[in-house]
C-alpha atoms as a PDB file:
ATOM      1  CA  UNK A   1     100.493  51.341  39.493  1.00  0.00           C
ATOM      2  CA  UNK A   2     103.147  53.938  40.690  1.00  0.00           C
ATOM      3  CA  UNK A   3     100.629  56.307  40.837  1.00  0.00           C
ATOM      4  CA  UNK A   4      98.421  54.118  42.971  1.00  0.00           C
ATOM      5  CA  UNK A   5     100.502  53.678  45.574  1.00  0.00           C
ATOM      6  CA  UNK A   6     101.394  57.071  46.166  1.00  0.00           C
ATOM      7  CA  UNK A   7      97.634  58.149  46.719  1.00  0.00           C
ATOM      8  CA  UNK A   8      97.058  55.412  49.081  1.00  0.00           C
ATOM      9  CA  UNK A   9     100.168  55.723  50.916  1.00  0.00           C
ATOM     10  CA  UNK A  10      99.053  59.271  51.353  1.00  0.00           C
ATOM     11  CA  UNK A  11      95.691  58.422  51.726  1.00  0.00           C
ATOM     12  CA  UNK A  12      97.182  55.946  54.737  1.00  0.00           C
ATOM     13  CA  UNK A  13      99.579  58.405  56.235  1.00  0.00           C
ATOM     14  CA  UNK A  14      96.787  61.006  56.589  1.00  0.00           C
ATOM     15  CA  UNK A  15      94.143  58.698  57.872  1.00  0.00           C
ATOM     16  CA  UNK A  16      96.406  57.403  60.588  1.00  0.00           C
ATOM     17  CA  UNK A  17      97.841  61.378  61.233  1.00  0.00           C
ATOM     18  CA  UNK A  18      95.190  63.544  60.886  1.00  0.00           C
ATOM     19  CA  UNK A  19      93.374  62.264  64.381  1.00  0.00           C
ATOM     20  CA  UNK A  20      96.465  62.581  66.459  1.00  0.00           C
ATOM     21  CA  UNK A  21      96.767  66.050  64.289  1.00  0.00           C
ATOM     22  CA  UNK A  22      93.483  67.703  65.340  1.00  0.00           C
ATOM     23  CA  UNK A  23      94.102  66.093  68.835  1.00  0.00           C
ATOM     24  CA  UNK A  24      96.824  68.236  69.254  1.00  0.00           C
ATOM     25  CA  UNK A  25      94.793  71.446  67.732  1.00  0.00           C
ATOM     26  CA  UNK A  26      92.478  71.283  70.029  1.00  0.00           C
ATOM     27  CA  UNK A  27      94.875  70.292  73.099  1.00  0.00           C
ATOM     28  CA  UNK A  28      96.068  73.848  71.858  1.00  0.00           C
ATOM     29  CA  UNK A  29      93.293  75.473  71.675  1.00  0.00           C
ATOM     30  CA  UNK A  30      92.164  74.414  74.740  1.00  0.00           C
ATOM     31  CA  UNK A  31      95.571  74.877  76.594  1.00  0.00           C
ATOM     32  CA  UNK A  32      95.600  78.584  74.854  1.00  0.00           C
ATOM     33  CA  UNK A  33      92.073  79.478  76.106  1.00  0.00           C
ATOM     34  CA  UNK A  34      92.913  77.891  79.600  1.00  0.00           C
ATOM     35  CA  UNK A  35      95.570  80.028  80.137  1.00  0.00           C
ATOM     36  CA  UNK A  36      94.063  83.185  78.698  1.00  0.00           C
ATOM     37  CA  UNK A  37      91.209  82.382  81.091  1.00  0.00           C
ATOM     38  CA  UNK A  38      93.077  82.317  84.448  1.00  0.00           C
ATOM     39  CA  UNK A  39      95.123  85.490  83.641  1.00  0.00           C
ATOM     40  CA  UNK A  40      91.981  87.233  83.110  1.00  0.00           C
ATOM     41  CA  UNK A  41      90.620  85.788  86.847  1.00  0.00           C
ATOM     42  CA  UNK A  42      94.209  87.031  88.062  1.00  0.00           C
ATOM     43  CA  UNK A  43      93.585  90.483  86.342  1.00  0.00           C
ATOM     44  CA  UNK A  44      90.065  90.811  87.681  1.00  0.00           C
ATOM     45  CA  UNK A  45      91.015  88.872  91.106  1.00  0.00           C
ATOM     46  CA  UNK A  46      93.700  92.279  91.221  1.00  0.00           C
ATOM     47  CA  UNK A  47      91.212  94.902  89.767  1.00  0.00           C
ATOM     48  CA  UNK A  48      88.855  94.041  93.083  1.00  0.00           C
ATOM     49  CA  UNK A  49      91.639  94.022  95.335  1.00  0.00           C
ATOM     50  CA  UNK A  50      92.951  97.214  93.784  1.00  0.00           C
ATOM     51  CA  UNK A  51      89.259  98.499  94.374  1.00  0.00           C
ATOM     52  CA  UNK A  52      88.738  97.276  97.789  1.00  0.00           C
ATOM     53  CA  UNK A  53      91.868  98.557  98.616  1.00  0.00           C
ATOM     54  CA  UNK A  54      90.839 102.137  97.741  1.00  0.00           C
ATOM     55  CA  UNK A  55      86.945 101.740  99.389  1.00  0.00           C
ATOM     56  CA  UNK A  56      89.922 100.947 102.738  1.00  0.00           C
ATOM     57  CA  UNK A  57      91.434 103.979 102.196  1.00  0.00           C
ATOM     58  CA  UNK A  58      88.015 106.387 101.382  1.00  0.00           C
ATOM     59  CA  UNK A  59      86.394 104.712 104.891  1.00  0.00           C
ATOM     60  CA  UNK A  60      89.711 105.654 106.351  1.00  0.00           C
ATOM     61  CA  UNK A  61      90.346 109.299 104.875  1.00  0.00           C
ATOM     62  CA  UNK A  62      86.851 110.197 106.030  1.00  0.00           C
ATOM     63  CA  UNK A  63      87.072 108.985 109.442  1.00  0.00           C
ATOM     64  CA  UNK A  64      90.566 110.727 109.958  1.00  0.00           C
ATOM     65  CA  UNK A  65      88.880 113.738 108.706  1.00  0.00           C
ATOM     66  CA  UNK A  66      85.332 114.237 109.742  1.00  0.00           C
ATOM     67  CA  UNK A  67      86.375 114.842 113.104  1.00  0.00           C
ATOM     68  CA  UNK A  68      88.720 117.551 111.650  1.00  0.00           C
ATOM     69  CA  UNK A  69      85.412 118.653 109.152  1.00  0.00           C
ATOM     70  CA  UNK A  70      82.674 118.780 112.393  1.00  0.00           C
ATOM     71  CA  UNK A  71      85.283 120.972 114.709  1.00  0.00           C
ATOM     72  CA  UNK A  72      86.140 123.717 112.128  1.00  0.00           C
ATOM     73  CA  UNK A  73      82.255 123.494 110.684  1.00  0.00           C
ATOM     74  CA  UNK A  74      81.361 123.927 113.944  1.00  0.00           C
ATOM     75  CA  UNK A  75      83.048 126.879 115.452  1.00  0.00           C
ATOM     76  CA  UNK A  76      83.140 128.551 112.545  1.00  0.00           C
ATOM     77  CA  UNK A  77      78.967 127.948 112.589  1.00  0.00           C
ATOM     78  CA  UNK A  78      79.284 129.048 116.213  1.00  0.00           C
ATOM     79  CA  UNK A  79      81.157 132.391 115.369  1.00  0.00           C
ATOM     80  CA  UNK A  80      78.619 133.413 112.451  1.00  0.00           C
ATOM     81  CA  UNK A  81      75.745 132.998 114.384  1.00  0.00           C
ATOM     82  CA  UNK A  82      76.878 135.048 117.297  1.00  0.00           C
ATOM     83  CA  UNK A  83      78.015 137.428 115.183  1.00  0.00           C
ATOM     84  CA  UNK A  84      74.548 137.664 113.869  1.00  0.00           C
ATOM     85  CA  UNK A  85      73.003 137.947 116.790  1.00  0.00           C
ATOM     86  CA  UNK A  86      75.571 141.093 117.607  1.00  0.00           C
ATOM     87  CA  UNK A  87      74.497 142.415 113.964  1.00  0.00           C
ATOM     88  CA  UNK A  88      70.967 142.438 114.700  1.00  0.00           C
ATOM     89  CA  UNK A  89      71.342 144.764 118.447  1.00  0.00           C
ATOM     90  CA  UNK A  90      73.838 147.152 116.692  1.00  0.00           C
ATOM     91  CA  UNK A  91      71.064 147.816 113.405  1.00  0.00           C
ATOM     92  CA  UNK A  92      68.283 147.975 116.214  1.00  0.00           C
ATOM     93  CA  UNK A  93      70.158 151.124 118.039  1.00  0.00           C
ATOM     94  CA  UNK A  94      71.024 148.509 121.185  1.00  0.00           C
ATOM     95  CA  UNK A  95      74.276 148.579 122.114  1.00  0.00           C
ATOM     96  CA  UNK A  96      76.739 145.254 122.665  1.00  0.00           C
ATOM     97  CA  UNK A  97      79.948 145.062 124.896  1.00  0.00           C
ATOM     98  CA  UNK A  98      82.659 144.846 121.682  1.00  0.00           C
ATOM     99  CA  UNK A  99      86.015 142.724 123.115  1.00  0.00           C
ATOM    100  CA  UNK A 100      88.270 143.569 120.341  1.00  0.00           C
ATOM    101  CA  UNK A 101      90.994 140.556 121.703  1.00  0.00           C
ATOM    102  CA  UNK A 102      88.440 138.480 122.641  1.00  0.00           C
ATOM    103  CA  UNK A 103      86.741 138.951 118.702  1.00  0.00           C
ATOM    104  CA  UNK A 104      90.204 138.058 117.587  1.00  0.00           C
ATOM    105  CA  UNK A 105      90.500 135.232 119.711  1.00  0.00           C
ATOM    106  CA  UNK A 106      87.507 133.511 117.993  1.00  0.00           C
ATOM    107  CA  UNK A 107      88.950 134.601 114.914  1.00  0.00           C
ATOM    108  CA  UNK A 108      91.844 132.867 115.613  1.00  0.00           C
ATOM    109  CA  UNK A 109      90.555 129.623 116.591  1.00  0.00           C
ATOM    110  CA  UNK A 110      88.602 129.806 113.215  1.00  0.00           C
ATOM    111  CA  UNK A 111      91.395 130.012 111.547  1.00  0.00           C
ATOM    112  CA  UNK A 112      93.669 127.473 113.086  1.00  0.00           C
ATOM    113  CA  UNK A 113      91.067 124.949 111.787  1.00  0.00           C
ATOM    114  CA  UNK A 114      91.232 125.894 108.864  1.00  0.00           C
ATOM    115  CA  UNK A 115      94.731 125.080 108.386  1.00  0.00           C
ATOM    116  CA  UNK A 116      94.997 121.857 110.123  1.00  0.00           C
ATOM    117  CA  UNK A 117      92.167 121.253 107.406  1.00  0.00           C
ATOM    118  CA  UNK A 118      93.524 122.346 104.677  1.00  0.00           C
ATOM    119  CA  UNK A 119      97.537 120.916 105.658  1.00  0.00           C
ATOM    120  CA  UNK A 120      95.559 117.581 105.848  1.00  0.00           C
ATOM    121  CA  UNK A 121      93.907 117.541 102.616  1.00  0.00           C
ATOM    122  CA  UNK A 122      97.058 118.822 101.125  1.00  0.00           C
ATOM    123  CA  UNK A 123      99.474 115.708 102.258  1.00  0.00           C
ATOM    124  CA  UNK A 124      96.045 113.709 100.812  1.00  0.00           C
ATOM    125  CA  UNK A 125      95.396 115.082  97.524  1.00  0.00           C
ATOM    126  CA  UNK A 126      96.245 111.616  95.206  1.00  0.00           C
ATOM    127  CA  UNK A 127      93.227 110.391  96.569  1.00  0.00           C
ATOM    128  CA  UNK A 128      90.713 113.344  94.696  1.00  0.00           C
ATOM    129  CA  UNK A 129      92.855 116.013  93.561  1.00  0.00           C
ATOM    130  CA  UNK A 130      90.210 118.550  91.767  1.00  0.00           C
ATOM    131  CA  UNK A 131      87.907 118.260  95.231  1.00  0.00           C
ATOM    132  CA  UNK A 132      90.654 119.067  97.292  1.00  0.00           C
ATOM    133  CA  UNK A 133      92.108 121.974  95.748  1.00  0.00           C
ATOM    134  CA  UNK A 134      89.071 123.308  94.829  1.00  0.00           C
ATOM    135  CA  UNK A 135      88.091 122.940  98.998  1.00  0.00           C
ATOM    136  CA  UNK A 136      91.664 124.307  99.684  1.00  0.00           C
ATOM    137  CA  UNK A 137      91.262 127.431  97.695  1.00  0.00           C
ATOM    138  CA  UNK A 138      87.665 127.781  99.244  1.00  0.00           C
ATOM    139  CA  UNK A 139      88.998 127.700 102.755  1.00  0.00           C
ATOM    140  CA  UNK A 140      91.860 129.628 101.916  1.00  0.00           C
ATOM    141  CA  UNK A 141      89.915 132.546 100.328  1.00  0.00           C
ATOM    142  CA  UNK A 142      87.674 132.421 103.897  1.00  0.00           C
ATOM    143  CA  UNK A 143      90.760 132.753 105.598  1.00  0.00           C
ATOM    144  CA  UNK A 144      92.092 135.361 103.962  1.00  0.00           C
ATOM    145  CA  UNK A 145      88.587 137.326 104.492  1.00  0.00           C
ATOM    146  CA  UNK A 146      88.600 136.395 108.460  1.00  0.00           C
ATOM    147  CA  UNK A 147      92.218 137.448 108.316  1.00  0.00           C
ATOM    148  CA  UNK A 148      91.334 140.927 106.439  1.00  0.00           C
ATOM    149  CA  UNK A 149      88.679 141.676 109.060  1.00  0.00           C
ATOM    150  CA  UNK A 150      90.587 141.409 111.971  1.00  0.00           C
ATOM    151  CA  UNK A 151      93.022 143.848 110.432  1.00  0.00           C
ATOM    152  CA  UNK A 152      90.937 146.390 109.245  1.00  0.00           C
ATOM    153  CA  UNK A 153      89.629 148.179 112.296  1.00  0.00           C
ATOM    154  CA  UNK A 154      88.946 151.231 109.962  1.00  0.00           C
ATOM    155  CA  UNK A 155      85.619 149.902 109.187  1.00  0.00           C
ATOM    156  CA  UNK A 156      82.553 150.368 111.292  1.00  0.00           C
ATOM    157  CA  UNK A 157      82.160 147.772 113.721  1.00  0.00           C
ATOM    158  CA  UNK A 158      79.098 146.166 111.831  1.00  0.00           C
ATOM    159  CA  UNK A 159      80.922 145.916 108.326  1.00  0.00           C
ATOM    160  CA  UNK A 160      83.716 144.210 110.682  1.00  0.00           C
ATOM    161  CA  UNK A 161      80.862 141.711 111.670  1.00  0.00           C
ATOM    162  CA  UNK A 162      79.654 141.266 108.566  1.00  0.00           C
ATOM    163  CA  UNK A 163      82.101 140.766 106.905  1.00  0.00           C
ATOM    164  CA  UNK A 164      83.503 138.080 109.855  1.00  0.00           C
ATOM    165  CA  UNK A 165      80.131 136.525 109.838  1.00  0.00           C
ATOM    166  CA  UNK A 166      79.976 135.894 105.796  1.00  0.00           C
ATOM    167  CA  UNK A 167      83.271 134.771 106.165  1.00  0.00           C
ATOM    168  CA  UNK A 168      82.643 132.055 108.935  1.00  0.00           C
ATOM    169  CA  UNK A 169      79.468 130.963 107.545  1.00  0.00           C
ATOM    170  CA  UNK A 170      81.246 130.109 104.145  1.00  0.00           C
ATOM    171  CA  UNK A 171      84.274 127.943 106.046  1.00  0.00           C
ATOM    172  CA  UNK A 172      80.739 125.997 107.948  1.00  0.00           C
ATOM    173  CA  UNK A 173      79.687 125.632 104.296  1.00  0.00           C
ATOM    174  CA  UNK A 174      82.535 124.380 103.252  1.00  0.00           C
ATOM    175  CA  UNK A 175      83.312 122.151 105.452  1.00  0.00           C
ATOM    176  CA  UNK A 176      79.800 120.678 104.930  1.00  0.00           C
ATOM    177  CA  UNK A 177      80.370 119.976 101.223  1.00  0.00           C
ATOM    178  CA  UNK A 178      83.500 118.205 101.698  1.00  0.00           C
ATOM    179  CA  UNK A 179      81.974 116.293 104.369  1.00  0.00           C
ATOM    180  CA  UNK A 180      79.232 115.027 101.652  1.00  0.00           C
ATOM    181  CA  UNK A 181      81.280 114.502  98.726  1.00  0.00           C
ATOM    182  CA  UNK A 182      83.925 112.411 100.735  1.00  0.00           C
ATOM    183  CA  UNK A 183      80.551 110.200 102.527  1.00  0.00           C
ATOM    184  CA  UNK A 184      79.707 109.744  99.243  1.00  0.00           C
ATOM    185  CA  UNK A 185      83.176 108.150  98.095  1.00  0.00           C
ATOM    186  CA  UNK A 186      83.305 105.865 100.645  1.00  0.00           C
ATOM    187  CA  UNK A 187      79.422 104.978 101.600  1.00  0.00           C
ATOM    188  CA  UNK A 188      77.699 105.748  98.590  1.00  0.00           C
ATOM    189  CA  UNK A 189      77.864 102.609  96.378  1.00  0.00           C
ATOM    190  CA  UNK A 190      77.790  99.991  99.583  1.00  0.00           C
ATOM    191  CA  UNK A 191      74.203 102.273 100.904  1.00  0.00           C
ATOM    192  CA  UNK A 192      73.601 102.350  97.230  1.00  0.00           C
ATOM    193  CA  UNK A 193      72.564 106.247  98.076  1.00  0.00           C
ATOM    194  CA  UNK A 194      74.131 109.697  98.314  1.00  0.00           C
ATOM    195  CA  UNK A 195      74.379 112.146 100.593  1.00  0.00           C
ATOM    196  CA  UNK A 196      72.605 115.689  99.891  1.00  0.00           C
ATOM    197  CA  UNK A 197      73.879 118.655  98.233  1.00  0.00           C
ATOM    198  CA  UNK A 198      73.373 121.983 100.319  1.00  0.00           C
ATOM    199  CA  UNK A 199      71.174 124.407  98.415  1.00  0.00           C
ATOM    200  CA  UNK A 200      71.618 127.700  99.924  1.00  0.00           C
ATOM    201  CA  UNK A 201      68.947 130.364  99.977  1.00  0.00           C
ATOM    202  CA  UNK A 202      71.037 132.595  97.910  1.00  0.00           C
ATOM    203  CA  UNK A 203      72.097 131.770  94.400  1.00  0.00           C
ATOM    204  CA  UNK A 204      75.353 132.856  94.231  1.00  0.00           C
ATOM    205  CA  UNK A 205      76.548 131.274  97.211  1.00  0.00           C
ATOM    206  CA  UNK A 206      79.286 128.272  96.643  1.00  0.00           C
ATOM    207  CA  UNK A 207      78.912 125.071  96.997  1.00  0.00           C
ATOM    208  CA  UNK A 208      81.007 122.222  96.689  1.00  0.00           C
ATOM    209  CA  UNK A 209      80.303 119.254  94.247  1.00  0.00           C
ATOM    210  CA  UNK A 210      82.182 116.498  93.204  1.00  0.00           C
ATOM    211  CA  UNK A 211      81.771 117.467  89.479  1.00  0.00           C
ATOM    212  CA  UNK A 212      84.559 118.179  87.730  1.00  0.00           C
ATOM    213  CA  UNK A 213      83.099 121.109  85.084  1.00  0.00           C
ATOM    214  CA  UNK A 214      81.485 122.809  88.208  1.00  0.00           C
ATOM    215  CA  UNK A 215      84.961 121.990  90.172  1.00  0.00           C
ATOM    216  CA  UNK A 216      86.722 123.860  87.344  1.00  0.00           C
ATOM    217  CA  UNK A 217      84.249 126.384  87.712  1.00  0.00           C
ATOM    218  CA  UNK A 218      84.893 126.772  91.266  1.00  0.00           C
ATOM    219  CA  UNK A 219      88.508 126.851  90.964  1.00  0.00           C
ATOM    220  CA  UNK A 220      88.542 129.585  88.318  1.00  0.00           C
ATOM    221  CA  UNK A 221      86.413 131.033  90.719  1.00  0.00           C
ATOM    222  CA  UNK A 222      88.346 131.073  94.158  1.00  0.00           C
ATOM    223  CA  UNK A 223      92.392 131.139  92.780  1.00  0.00           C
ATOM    224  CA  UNK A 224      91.209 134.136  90.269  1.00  0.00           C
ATOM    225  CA  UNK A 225      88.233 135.984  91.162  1.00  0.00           C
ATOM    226  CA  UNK A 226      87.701 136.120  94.551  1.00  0.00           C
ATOM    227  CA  UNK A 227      90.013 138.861  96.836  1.00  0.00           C
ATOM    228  CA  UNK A 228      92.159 135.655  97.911  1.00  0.00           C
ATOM    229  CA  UNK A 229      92.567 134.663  94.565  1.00  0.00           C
ATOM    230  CA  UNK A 230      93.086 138.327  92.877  1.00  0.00           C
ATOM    231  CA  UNK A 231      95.954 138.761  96.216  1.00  0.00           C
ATOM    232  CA  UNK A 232      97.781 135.642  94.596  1.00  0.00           C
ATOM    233  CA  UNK A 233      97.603 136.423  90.874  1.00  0.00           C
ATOM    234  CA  UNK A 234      99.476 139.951  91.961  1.00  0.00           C
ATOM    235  CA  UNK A 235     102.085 137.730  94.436  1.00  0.00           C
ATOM    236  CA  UNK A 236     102.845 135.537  91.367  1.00  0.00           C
ATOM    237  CA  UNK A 237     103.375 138.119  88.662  1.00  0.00           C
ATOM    238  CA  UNK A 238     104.918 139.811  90.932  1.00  0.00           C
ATOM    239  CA  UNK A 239     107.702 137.365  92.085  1.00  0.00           C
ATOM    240  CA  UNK A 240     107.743 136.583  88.177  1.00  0.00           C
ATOM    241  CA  UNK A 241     108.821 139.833  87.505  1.00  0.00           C
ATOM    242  CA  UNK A 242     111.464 139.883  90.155  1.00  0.00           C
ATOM    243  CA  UNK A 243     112.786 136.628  88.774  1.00  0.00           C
ATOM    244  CA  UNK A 244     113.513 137.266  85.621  1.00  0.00           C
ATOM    245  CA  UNK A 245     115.179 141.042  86.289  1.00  0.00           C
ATOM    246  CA  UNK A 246     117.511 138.480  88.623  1.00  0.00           C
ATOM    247  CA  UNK A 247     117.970 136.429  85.598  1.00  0.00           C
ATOM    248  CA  UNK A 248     118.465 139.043  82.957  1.00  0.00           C
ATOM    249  CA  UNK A 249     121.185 140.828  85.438  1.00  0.00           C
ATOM    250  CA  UNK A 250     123.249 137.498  85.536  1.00  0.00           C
ATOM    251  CA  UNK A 251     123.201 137.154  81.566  1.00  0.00           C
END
């Protein structure tokens, strides 16, 4: 009789609990998925205003520099082309009126460009750090080269001009790459398109991709292989070398 009891008491107690039981459950449940619902609206309501923020800055970065791109392109377009044009007489036996200061003046202009570029990018880089020191290096090594010709007046004045023009055309090129990569960061998924790659006539001419295994290409290429990048490698060991005789004479 005991016995009885005790299984229907039970029986009682869990017929009159076990509603309000899996009440609460499911208020848990449902409170549990509620809340892991709205943090992940917050997280994705943050991921788009973390990428809209960054589409602000592209748009912005390209129309602070494009002006900055089309000037240098554009001289430096202007200089190799004339230069060509200077080329051609000389090889044809016709003779040109050479201003050596006003040949460095161009230079010069050429190369101020190239460092407001390449200061610009610099203070920049967070936003693609490969592309811009892989278009750093490229400009640099041009600079170097336009700097090397107007030194070397030991060379025959159509080496001087080639040399000037190769040099020029590659800072146009240059310029033209970064131009395209950095439309297609900030344009390319809204126009749902991409800007063209330049394909130069010859094959071993650079150009500029936002890739990163060519971009490590290119970077071996300009800080190691190129005259620019050879110059630097020697600076560097060298000022290594100096260093550490200046720390082995103070041990």
């Amino acid at each position: 009789m005991v016995e009885c009891d005790i299984v229907w008491n039970w029986y009682q107690m869990t017929r009159d609990f076990f509603p309000s039981l899996a009440t609460l459950v499911v208020a848990f449940f449902s409170i549990r998925f509620a809340v892991l619902h709205i943090k992940e609206q917050h997280q994705n309501a943050l991921n788009l205003q973390a990428e809209a923020r960054k589409k602000d800055i592209q748009i912005e970065l390209f129309k602070e520099i494009q002006e900055r791109l089309d000037h240098c392109g554009s001289i430096a377009f202007e200089l190799s082309n004339s230069l060509i044009f200077k080329i051609t007489y000389l090889e044809n036996g016709l003779n040109i009126n050479h201003d050596e200061a006003e040949f460095a003046n161009h230079i010069k202009t050429v190369l101020e460009s190239i460092t407001q570029i390449t200061i610009f990018i610099e203070y920049r880089e967070i936003v693609s750090p490969k592309l811009f020191r892989v278009t750093r290096s490229a400009l640099h090594s041009s600079h170097y080269e336009l700097l090397e010709t107007l030194k070397d007046r030991s060379i025959n004045l159509v080496e001087r001009y080639k040399m000037a023009s190769k040099a020029a055309g590659d800072v146009a090129s240059y310029c033209h790459d970064l131009n395209a990569c950095l439309q297609n960061h900030a344009f390319g998924d809204l126009f749902n398109n991409q800007a063209p790659i330049r394909k130069p006539i010859d094959p071993n001419e650079k150009v500029i991709i936002d890739d990163d295994k060519e971009l490590d290409r290119l970077l071996q290429y300009f800080e190691h292989e190129t005259r620019y990048g050879k110059m630097m490698d020697e600076t560097n060991r060298d000022v290594i070398e100096i260093f550490t005789r200046e720390q082995e004479k103070t041990t």
